[in-house]
Protein backbone atom coordinates (compact mmCIF):
# COMPACT_ATOMS: atom_id res chain seq x y z
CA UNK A 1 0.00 0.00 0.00
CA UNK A 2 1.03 3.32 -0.77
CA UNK A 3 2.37 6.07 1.74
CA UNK A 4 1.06 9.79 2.23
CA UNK A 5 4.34 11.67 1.73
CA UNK A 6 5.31 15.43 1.45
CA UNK A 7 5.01 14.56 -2.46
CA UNK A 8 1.44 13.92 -1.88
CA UNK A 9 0.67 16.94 0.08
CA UNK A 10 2.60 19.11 -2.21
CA UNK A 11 0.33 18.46 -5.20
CA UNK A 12 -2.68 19.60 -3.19
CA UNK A 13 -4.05 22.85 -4.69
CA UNK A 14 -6.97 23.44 -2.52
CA UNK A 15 -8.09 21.61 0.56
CA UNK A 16 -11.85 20.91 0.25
CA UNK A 17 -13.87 20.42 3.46
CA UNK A 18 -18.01 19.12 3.96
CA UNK A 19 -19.46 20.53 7.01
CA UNK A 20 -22.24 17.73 7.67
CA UNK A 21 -22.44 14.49 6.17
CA UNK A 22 -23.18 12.37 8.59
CA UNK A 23 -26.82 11.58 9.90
CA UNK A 24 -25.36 11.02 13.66
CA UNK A 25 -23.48 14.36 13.65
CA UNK A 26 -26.91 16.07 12.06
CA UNK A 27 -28.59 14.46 14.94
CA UNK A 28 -25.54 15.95 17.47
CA UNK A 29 -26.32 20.06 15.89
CA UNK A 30 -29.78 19.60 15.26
CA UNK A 31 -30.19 20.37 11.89
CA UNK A 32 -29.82 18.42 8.71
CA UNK A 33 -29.13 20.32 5.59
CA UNK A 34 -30.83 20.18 2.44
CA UNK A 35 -28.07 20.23 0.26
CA UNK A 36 -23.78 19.94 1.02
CA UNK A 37 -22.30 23.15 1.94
CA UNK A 38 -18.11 23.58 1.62
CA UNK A 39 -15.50 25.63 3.29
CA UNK A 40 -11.47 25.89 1.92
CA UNK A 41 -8.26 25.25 3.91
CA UNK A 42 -5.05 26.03 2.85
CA UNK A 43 -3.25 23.56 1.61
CA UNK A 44 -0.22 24.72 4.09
CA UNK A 45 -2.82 23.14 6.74
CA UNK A 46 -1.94 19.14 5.12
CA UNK A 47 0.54 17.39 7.31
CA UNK A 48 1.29 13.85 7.88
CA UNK A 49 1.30 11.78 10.89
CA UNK A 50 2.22 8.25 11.35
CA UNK A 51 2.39 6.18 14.79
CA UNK A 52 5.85 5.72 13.90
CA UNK A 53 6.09 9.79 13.06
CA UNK A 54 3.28 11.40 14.28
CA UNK A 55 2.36 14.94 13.45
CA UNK A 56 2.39 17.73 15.50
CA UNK A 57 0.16 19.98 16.07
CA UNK A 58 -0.11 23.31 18.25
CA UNK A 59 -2.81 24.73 20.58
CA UNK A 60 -1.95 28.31 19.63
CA UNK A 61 -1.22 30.66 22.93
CA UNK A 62 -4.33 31.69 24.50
CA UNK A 63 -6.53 29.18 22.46
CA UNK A 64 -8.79 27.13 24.64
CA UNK A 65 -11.11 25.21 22.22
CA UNK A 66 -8.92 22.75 19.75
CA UNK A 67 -11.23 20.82 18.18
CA UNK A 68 -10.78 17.60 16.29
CA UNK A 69 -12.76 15.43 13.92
CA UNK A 70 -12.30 12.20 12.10
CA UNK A 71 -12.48 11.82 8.35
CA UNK A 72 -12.49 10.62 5.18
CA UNK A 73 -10.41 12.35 2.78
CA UNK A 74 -10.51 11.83 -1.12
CA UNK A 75 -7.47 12.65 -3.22
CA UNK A 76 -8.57 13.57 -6.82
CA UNK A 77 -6.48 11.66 -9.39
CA UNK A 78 -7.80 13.38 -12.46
CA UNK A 79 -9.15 16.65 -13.13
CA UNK A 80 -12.93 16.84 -12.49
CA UNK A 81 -15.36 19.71 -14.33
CA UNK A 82 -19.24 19.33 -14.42
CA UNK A 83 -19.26 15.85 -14.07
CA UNK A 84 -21.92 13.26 -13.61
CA UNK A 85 -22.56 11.57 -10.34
CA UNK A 86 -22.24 8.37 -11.88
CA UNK A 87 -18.76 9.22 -13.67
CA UNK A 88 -17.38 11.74 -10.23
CA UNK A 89 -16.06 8.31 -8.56
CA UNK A 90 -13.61 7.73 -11.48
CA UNK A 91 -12.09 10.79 -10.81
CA UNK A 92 -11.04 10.19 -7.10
CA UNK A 93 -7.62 8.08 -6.75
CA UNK A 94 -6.75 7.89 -3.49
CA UNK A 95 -8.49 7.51 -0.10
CA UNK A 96 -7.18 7.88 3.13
CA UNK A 97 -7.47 9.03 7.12
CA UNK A 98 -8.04 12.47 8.09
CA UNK A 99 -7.74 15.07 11.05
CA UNK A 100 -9.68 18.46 10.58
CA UNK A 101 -8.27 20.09 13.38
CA UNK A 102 -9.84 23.70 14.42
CA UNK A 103 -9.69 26.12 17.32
CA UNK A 104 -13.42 27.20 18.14
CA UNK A 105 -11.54 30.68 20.15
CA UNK A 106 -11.59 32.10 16.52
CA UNK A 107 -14.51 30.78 14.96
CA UNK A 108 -16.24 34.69 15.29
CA UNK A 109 -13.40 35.89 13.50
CA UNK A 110 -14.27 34.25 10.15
CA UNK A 111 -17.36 32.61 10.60
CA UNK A 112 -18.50 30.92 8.09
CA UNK A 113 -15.13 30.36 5.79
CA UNK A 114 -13.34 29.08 8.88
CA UNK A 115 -9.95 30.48 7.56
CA UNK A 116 -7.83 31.29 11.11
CA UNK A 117 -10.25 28.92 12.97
CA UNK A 118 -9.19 25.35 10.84
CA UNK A 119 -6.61 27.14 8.81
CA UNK A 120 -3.43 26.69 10.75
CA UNK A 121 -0.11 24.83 10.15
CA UNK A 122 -0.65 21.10 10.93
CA UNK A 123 -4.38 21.48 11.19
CA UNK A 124 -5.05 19.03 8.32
CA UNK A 125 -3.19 15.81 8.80
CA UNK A 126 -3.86 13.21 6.13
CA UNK A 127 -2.78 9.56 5.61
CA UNK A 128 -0.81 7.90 6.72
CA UNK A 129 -1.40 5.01 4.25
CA UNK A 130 -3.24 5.50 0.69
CA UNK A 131 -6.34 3.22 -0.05
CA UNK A 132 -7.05 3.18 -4.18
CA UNK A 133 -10.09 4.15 -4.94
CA UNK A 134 -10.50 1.62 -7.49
CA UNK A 135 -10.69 -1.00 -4.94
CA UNK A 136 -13.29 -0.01 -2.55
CA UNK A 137 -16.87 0.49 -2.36
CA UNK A 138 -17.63 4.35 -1.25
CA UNK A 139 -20.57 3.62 0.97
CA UNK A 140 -19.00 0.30 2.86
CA UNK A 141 -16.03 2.70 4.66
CA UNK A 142 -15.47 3.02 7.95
CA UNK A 143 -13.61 5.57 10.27
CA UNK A 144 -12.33 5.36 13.61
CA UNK A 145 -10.88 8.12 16.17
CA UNK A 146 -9.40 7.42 19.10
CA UNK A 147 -8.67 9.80 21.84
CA UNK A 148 -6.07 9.00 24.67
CA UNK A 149 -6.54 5.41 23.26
CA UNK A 150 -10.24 5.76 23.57
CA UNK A 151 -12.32 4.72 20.97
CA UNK A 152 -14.34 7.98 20.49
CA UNK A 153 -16.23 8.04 17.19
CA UNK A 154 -16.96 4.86 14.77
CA UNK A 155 -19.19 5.01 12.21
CA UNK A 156 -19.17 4.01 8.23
CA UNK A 157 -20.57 5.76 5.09
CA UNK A 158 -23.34 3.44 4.30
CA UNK A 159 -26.06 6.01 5.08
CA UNK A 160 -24.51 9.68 4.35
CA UNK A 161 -27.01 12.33 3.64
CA UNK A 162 -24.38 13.21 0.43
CA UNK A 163 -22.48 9.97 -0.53
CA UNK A 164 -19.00 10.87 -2.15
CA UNK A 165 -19.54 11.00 -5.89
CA UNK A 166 -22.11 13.13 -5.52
CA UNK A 167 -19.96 15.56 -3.47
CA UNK A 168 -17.33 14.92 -6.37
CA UNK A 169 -19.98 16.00 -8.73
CA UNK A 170 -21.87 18.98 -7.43
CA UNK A 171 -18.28 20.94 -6.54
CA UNK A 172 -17.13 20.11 -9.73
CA UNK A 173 -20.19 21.90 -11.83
CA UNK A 174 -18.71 25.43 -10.42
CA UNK A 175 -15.18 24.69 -10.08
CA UNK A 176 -12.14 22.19 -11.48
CA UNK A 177 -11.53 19.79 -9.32
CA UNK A 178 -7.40 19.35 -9.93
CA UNK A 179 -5.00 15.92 -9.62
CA UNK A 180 -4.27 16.28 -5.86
CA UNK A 181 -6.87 17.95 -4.61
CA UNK A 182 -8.32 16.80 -1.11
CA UNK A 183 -11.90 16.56 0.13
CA UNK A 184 -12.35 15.99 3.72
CA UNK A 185 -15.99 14.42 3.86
CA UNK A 186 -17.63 15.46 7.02
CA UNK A 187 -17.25 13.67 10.43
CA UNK A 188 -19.56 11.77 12.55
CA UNK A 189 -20.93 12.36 16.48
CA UNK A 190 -18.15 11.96 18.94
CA UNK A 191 -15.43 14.78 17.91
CA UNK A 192 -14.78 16.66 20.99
CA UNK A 193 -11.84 18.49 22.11
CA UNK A 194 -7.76 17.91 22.72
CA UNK A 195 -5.46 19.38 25.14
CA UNK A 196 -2.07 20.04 24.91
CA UNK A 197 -0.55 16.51 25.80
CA UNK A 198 -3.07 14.54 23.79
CA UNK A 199 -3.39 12.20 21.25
CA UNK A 200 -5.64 11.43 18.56
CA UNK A 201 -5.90 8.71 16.53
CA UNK A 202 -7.91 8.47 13.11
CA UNK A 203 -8.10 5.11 10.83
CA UNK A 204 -10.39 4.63 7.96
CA UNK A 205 -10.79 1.05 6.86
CA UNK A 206 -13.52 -1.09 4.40
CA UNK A 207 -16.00 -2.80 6.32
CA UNK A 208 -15.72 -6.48 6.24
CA UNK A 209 -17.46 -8.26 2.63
CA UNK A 210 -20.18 -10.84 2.95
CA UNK A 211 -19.76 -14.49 3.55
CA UNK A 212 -22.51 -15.06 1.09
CA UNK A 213 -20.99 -16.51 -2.05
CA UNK A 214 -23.09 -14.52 -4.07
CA UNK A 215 -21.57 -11.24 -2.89
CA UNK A 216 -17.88 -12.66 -1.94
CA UNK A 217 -15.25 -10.49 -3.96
CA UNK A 218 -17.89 -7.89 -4.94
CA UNK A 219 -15.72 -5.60 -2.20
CA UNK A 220 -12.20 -5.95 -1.13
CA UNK A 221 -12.53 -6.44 2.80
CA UNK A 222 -9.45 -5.89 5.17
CA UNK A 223 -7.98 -2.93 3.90
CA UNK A 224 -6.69 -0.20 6.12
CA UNK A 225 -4.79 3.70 6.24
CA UNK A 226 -3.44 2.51 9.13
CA UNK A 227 -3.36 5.37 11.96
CA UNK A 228 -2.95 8.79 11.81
CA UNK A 229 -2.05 10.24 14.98
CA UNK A 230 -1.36 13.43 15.89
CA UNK A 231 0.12 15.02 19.33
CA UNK A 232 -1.16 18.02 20.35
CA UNK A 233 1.27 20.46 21.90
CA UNK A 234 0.79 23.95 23.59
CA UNK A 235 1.71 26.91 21.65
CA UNK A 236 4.05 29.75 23.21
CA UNK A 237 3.68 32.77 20.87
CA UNK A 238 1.07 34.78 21.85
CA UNK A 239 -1.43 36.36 18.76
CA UNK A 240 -0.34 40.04 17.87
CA UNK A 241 -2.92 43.26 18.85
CA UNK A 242 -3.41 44.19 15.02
CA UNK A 243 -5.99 41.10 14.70
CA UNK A 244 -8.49 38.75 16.06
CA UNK A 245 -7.89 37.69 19.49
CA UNK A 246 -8.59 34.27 20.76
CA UNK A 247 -12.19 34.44 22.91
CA UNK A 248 -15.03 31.98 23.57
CA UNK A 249 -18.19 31.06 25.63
CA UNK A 250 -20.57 28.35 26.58
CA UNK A 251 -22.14 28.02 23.23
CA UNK A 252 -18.63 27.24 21.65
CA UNK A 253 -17.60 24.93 24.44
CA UNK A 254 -21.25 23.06 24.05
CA UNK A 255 -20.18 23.02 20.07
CA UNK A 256 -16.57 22.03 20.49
CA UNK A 257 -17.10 18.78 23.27
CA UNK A 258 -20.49 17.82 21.29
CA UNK A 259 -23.10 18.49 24.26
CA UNK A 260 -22.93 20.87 27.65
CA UNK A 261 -22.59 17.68 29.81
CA UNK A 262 -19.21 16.95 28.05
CA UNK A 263 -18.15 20.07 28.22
CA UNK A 264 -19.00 20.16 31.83
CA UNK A 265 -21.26 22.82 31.95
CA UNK A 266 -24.65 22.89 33.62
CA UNK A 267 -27.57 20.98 31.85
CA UNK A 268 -29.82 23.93 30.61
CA UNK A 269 -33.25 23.31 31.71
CA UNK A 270 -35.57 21.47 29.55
CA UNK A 271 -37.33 23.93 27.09
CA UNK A 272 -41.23 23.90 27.75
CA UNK A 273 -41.27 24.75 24.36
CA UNK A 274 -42.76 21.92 22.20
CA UNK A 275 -40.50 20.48 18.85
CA UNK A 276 -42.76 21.74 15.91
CA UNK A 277 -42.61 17.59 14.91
CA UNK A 278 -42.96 16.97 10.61
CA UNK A 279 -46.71 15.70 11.38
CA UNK A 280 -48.09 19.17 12.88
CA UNK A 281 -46.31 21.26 10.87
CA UNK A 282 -47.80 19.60 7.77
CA UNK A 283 -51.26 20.31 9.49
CA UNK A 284 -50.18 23.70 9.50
CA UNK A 285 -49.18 23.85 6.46
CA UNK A 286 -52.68 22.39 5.22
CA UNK A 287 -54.61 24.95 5.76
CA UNK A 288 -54.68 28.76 5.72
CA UNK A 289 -54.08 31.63 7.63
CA UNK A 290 -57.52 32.90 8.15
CA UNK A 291 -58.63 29.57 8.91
CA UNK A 292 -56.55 29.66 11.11
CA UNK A 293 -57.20 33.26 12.37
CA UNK A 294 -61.14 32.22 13.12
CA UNK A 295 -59.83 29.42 15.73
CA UNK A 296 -57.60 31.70 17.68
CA UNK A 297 -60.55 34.00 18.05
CA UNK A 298 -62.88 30.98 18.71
CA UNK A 299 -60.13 30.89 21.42
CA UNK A 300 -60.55 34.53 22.78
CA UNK A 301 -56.65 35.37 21.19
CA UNK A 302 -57.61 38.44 18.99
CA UNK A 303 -53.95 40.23 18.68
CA UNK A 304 -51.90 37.54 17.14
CA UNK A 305 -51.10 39.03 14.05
CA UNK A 306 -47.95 40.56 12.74
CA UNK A 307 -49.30 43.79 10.76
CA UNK A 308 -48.57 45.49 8.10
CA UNK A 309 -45.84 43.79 6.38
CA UNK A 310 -45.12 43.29 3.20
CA UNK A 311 -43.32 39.05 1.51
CA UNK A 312 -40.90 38.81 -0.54
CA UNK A 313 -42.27 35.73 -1.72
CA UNK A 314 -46.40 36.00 -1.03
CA UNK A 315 -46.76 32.73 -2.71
CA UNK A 316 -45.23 30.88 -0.19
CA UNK A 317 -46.73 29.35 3.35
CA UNK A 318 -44.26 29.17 5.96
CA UNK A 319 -44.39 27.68 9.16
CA UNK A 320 -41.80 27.63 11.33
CA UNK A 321 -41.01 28.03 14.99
CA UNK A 322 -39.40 31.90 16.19
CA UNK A 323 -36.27 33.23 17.07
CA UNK A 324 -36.32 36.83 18.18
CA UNK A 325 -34.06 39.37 18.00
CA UNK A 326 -34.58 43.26 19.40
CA UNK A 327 -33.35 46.86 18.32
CA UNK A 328 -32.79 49.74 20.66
CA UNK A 329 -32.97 53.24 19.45
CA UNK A 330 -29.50 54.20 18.29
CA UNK A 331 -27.83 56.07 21.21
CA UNK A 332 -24.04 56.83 19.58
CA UNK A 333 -22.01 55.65 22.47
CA UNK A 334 -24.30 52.79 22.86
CA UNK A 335 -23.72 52.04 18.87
CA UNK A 336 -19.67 51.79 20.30
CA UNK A 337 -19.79 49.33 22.34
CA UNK A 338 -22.81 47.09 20.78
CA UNK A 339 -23.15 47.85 17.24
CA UNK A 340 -19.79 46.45 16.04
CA UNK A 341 -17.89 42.95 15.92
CA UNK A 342 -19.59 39.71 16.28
CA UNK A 343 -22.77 41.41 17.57
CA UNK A 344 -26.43 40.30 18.86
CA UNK A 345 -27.82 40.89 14.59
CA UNK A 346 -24.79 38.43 13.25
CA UNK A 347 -25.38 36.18 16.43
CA UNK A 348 -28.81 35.75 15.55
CA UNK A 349 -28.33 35.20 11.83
CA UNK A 350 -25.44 33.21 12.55
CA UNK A 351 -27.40 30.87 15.15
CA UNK A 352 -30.82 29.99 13.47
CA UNK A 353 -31.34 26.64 12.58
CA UNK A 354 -32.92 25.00 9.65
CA UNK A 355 -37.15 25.58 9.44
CA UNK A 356 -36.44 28.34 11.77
CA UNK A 357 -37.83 32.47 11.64
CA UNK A 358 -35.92 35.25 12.56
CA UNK A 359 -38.25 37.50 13.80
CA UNK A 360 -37.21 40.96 14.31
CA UNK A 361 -38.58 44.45 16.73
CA UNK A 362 -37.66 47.19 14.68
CA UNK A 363 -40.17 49.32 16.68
CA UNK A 364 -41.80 50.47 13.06
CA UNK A 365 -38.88 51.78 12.51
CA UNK A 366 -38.56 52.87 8.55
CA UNK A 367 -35.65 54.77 8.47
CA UNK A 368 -33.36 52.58 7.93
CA UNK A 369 -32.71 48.90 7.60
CA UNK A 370 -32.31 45.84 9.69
CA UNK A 371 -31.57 42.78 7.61
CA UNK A 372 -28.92 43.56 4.02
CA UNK A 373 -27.90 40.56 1.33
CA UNK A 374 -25.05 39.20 3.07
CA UNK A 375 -26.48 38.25 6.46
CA UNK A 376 -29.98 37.64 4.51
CA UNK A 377 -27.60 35.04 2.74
CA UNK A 378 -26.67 34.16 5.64
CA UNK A 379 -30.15 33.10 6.79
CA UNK A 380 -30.53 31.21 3.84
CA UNK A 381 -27.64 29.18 3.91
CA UNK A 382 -28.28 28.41 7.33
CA UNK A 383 -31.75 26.88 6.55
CA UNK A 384 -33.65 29.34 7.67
CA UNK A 385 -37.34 29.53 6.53
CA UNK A 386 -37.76 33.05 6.71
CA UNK A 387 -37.07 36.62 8.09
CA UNK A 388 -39.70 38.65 9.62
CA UNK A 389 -39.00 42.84 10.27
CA UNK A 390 -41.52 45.58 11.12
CA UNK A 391 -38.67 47.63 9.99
CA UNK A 392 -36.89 48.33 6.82
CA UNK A 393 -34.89 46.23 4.15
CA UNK A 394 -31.35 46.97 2.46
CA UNK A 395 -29.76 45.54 -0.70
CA UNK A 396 -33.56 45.21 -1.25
CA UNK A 397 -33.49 44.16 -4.95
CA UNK A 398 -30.62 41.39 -3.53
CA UNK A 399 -32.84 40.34 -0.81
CA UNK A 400 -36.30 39.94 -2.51
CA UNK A 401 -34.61 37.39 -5.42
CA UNK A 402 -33.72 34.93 -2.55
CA UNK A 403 -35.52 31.80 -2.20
CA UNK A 404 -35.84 32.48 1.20
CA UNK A 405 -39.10 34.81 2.01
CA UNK A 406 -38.30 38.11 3.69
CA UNK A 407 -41.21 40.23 5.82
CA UNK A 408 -40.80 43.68 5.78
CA UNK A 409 -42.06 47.17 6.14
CA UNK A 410 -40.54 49.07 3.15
CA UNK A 411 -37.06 48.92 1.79
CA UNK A 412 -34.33 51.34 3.15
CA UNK A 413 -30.70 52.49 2.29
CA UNK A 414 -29.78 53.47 5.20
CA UNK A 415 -27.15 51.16 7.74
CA UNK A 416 -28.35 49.57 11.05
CA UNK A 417 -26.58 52.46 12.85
CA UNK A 418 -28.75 54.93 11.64
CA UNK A 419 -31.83 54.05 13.83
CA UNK A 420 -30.65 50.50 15.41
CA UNK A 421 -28.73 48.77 17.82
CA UNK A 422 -28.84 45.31 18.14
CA UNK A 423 -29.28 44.70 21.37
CA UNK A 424 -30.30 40.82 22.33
CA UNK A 425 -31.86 38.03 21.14
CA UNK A 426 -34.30 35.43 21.95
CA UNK A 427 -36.21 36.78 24.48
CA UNK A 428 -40.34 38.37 24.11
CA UNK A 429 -40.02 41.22 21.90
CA UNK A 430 -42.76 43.25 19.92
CA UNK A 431 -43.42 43.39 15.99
CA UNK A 432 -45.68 44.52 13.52
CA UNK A 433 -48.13 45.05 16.70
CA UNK A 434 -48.35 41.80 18.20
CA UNK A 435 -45.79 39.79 20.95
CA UNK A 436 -43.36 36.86 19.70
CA UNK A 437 -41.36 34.87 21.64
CA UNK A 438 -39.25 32.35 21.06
CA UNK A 439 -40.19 28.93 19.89
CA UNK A 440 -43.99 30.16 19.01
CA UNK A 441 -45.03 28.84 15.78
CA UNK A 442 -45.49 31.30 13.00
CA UNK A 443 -47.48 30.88 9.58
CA UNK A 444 -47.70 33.08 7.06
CA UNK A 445 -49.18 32.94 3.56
CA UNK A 446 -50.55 35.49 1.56
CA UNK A 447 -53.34 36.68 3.74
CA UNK A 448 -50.87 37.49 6.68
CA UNK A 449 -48.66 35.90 9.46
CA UNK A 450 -49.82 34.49 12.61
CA UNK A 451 -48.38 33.96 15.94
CA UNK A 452 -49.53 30.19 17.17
CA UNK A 453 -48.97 29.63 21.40
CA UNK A 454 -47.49 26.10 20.78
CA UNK A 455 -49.46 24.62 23.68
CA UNK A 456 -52.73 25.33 21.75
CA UNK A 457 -51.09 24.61 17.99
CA UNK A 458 -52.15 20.82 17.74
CA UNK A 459 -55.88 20.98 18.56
CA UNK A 460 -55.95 24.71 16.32
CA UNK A 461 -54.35 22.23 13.64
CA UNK A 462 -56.92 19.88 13.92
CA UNK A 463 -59.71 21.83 14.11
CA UNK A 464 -59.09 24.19 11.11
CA UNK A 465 -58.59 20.95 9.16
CA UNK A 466 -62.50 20.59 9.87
CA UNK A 467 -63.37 24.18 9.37
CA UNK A 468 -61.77 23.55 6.08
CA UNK A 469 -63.48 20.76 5.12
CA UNK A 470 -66.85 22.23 6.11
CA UNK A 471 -66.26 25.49 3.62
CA UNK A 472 -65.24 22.95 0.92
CA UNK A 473 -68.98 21.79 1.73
CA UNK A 474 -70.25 24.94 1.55
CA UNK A 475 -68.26 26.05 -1.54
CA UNK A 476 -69.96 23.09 -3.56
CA UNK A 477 -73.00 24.12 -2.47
CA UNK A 478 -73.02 27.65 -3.04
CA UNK A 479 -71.65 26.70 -6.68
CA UNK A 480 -74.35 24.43 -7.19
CA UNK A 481 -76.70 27.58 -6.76
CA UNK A 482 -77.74 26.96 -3.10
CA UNK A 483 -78.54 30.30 -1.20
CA UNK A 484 -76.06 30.55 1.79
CA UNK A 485 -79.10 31.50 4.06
CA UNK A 486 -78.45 28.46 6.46
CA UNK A 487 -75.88 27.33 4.77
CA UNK A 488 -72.98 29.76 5.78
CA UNK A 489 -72.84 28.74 8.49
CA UNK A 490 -74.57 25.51 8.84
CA UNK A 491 -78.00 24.95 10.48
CA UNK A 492 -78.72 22.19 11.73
CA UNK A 493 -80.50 20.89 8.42
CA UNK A 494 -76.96 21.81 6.38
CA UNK A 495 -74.94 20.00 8.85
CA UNK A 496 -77.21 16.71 8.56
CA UNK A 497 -76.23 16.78 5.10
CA UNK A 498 -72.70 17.80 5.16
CA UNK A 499 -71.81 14.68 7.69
CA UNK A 500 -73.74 13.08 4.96
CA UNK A 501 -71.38 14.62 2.29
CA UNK A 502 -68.37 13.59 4.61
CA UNK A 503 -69.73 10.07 4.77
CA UNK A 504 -69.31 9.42 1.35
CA UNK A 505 -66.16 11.21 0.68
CA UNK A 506 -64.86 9.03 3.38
CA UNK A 507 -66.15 5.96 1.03
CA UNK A 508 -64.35 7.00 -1.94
């Protein structure tokens, strides 16, 4: 079997790496993506380690989060441009063990391309033996990382949301995928964090063939990278003033060690919140605002409407459960010491989830606007299934083309700092007239947007699903020529004849 050598790594032109791939680590973040997303490393990142030559890697000075993470990596062996999924696997040559390394202290400082925080020297070891390509099936791989000589995560690719050709394919439609190129395909639950002192230990191996006769040499069983194993060491030169500075909290630490119990931080309380589950939010989805609008007041909850907005995309029903976010009134030496850096507007873009809504108190605000293209984007890429101001729009032409509906009041040139400083996030705020907080449920079509209590959103569900079907009753009837006189709503007569009407749709 071939070796990963400094020949290998020097061919590498670009370092490509998956962010989630694997169902157990989509289960571990609590969101599974629609499609693959990417980030770059440098290829001065690639190192190799060995157990008979490990590689060395450094906790830089005043870093406390080094995060590592098992994977696959595939070397390209020829070059790869808009290629089909069932041709991409032919283009990969090599595959082997990976470490994405990272510190999570920097993540703020480029978040979203990752460049200082899993950019470093040494913070890409590969290898240390080469597996061809040729001779393995994709989906029967497994990888192994070991910790302190802990078995930590072990999983295989039989069930990735975005098997490997198809990663192969879909980068190569926008870019050239070049002889020596790596892909690091995404690691499973169980990455956590090293100190200085440690070891980790990565292997990627096939999974064993079938006994059956039928299926015996279909898949070359037994073969192995061997381990790549890295030693972590503490680094001594502290970062200059003229850049980002290492920092970090509890939400990085519960990211870096996989859960707050790991990272020995105290369990948060259990949300009283209900999980908007696939089944009730296609009952929401069913059925239509102002359906839904006559239950709530059945219910005696009149002001539960967020007024006097304008969508993006008015076609489109949303539901989704809320994340808030709240403006002050610009004060200037407030604007200082909030407005700027990593703050509470690119924390909230930067922390919803997939199916989630931003929802935003702007106060009414016009002046100026509170959501541009880039963080919009932002939104979007994060899964987001919309974003809900009672104040104004930038970049609005930028904005309004994205797939992602927008809720607004008017577009605005004008910065955030004209009017706004973003001041928190999920707690009760105010918009468009009505109060959100977070985790209600919030549909909106083209009649309007709704705030849903979630203790009440099953039964409201359920019951405008029968309010529905009644007016479908009623619809046919009134097109038949029937007088609504009785009818609209029903009298007791009607009704005898709509259960009859039900009766026999039920039949059909």
């Amino acid at each position: 079997m071939e070796q990963v050598t400094d020949r290998t790594l020097a061919a590498a032109r670009k370092v490509i790496a998956v962010h989630i791939n694997y169902p157990s680590r989509a289960a571990q973040r609590g969101r599974t993506p629609e499609q693959p997303s990417y980030f770059l490393k440098p290829s001065s990142s690639l190192a190799t380690g060995s157990a008979a030559a490990p590689s060395s890697v450094e906790r830089p000075a005043g870093c406390e989060l080094l995060g590592y993470e098992g994977e696959i990596a595939l070397i390209i062996g020829k070059p790869a441009r808009r290629v089909d999924i069932e041709d991409a696997w032919s283009h990969v040559e090599w595959v082997t063990a990976s470490n994405d390394l990272g510190v999570y202290d920097l993540r703020y400082a480029d978040k979203g391309s990752n460049l200082r925080s899993k950019g470093g020297d040494g913070f890409t070891p590969v290898g240390p033996g080469l597996i061809a390509a040729d001779a393995v099936d994709p989906a029967n791989l497994r990888i192994r990382t070991w910790h302190n000589g802990v078995l930590v995560q072990d999983d295989t690719t039989g069930d990735l949301l975005f098997p490997f050709a198809r990663l192969v394919a879909d980068l190569s439609q926008l870019l050239t995928l070049e002889e020596g190129d790596v892909i690091l395909t995404g690691t499973p639950a169980g990455a956590s964090v090293a100190e200085p002192g440690d070891v980790v230990e990565v292997e990627v191996s096939t999974v064993e063939a079938s006994t059956d006769s039928a299926a015996a040499g279909s898949v070359t069983s037994g073969l192995s990278t061997g381990r790549l194993v890295t030693l972590v060491s503490e680094g001594t030169t502290p970062f200059a003033d003229f850049g980002a500075r290492p920092k970090t909290d509890d939400v990085q630490r519960e990211e870096a060690y996989g859960s707050r119990e790991a990272a020995g931080l105290a369990t948060a309380e259990p949300s009283q919140t209900p999980m908007l589950s696939p089944e009730l939010k296609a009952k929401l989805e069913s059925v239509c605002t102002a359906t839904l609008s006559s239950q709530l007041r059945k219910r005696g909850l009149n002001n539960v409407s967020i007024d006097g907005l304008t969508s993006t995309r008015p076609q489109k029903r949303i539901v989704g459960l809320a994340r808030t976010l709240r403006y002050v009134p610009n004060r200037e030496d407030l604007f200082k010491t909030h407005g700027g850096g990593f703050n509470a507007q690119k924390q909230a873009i930067d922390s919803v989830n997939e199916g989630e809504i931003l929802v935003m108190e702007a106060r009414g605000e016009k002046g100026t606007g509170t959501i541009g293209d880039i963080l919009a984007l932002r939104a979007q890429v994060r899964g987001a299934a919309a974003i809900i101001t009672d104040g104004g729009v930038r970049d609005f032409s930028a904005v309004a083309a994205m797939d992602m509906p927008t809720y607004y009041a008017n577009p605005h040139p004008a910065v955030l700092g004209r009017r706004h400083i973003p001041w928190d996030t999920d707690l009760t705020i105010a918009c468009g007239g009505t109060t959100v907080q977070p985790g209600d449920i919030i549909v909106a079509d083209a009649d309007g947007i709704l705030v849903i209590p979630p203790a009440l959103a099953d039964e409201l569900a359920d019951d405008s699903i029968a309010q529905e079907r009644e007016e479908t009753f009623i619809a046919e009837m009134v097109q038949q020529g029937h007088s609504v006189d009785g009818l609209y709503p029903l009298n007791a007569a009607w009704r005898t004849r709509y259960q009859e009407w039900e009766a026999g749709k039920s039949h059909d």
